[in-house]
Protein backbone atom coordinates (compact mmCIF):
# COMPACT_ATOMS: atom_id res chain seq x y z
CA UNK A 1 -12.04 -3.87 -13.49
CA UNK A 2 -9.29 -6.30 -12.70
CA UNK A 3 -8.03 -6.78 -9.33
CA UNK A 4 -4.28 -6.84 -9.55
CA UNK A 5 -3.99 -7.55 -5.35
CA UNK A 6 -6.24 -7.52 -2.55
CA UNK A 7 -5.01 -8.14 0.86
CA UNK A 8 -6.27 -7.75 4.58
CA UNK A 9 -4.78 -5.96 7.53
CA UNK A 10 -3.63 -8.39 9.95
CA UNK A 11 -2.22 -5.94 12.16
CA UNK A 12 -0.95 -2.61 12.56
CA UNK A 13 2.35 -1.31 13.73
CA UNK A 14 2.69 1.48 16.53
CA UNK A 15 4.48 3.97 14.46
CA UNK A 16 2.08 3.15 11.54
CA UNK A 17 -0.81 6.26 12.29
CA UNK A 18 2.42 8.46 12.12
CA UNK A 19 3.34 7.75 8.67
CA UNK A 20 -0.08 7.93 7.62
CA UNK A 21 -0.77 11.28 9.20
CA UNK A 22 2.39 12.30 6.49
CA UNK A 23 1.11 10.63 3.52
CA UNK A 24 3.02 6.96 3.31
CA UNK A 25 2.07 3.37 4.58
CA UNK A 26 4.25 0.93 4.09
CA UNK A 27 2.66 -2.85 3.83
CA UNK A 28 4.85 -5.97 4.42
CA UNK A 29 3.33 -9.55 4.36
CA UNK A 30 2.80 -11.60 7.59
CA UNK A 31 5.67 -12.53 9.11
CA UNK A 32 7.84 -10.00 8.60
CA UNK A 33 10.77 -8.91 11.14
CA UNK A 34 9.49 -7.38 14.11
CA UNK A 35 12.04 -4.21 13.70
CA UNK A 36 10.07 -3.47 10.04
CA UNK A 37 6.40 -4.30 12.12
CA UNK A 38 6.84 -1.38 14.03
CA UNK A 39 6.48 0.90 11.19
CA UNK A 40 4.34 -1.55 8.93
CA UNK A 41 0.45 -2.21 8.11
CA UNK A 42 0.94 -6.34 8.09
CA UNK A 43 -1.57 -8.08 5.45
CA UNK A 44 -2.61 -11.44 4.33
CA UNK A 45 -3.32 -11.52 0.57
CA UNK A 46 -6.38 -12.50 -0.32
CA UNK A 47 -6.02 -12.42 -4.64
CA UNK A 48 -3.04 -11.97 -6.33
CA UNK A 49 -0.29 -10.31 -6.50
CA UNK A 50 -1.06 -10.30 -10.69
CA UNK A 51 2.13 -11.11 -12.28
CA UNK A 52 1.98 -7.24 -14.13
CA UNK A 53 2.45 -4.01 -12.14
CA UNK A 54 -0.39 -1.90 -12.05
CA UNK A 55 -0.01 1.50 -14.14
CA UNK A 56 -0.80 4.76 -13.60
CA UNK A 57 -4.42 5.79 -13.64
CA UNK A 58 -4.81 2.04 -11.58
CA UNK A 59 -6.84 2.33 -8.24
CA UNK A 60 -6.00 2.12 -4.95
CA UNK A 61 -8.43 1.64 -2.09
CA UNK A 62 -7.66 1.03 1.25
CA UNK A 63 -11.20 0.21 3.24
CA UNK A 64 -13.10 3.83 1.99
CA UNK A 65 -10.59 5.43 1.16
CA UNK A 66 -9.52 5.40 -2.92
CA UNK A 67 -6.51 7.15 -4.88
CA UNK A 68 -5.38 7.38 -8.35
CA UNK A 69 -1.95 5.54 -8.71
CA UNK A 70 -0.10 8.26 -10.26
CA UNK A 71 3.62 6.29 -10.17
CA UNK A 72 5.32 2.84 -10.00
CA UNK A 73 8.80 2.45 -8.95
CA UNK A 74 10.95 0.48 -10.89
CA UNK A 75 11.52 -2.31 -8.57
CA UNK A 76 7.72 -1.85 -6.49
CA UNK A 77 5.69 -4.78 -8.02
CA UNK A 78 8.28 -7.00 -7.42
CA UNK A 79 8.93 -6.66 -3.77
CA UNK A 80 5.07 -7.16 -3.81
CA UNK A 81 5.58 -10.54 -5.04
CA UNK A 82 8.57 -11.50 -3.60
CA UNK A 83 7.54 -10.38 -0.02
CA UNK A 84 4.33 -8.28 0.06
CA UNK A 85 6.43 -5.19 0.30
CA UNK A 86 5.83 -1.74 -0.65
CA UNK A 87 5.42 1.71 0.05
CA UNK A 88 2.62 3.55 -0.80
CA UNK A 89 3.06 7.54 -0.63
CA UNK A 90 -0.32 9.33 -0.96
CA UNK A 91 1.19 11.96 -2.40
CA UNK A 92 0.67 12.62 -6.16
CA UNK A 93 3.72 12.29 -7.38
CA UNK A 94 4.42 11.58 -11.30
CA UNK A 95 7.70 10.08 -10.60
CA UNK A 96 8.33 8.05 -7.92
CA UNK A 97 11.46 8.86 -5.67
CA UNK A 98 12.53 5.60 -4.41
CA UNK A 99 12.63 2.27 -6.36
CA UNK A 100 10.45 0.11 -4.08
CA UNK A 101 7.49 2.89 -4.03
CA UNK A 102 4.07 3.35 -5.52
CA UNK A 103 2.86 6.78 -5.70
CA UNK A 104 -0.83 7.57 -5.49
CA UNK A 105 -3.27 10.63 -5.37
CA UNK A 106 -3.50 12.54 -2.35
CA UNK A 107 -6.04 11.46 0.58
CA UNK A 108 -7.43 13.23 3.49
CA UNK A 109 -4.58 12.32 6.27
CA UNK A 110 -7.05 11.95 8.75
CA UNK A 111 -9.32 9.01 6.52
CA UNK A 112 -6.24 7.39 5.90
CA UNK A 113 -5.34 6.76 9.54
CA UNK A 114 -9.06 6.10 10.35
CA UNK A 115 -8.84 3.57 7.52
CA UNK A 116 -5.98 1.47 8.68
CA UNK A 117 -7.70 -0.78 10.98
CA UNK A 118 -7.35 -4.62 11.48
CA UNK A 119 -9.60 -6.40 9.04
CA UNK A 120 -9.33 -3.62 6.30
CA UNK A 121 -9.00 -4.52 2.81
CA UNK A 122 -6.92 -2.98 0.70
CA UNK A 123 -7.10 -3.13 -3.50
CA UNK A 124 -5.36 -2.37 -6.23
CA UNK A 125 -7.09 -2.74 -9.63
CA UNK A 126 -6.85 -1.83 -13.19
């Protein structure tokens, strides 16, 4: 298995458990404007960003809780590199809607939000 990005949550935003309870996180990299914080799990990458998207059939864990990647938006991988952006909908789509999105298996709602905690590492790997 190769790890195309893992990262740790450095913080998470108050609106963040909402999202989550719907399906989506959205990750931005350390630093990022306060207004986007709000609704944002922050990270610190620990490996990677690869320079090569992930595919679908890729994994996705996010502390113990793992999805299929069933989607990469056109644009996704590289708001990962540029900025540690994306958005991650948990909702097992074989399209994805918007551009800048990654679409994964379905979770449990209620793991996911349990999941996002400060210090939780999140992976993607082929």
């Amino acid at each position: 298995m190769t790890v195309l990005l893992r990262t740790r949550v450095t913080a998470i935003g108050p609106e963040v458990a909402d999202l989550a309870e719907g399906g989506v996180v959205i990750l931005f990299a350390d630093g990022s404007p306060p207004e986007l914080a709000e609704v944002s799990v922050l990270h610190k990458t620990e490996h990677g960003p690869s320079d090569g998207a992930p595919q679908k059939g890729a994994s996705i864990t996010l502390g113990p809780v793992a999805a299929t990647i069933t989607a990469v938006g056109s644009s996704a991988w590289s708001k990962v590199l540029e900025m540690g952006h994306v958005v991650i909908s948990f909702n097992g789509a074989a399209e994805a809607e918007r551009p800048g999105e990654i679409c994964a298996s379905q979770v449990d709602a209620q793991a996911l939000v349990a999941a996002l905690t400060t210090g939780a590492i999140i992976t993607i790997a082929a």
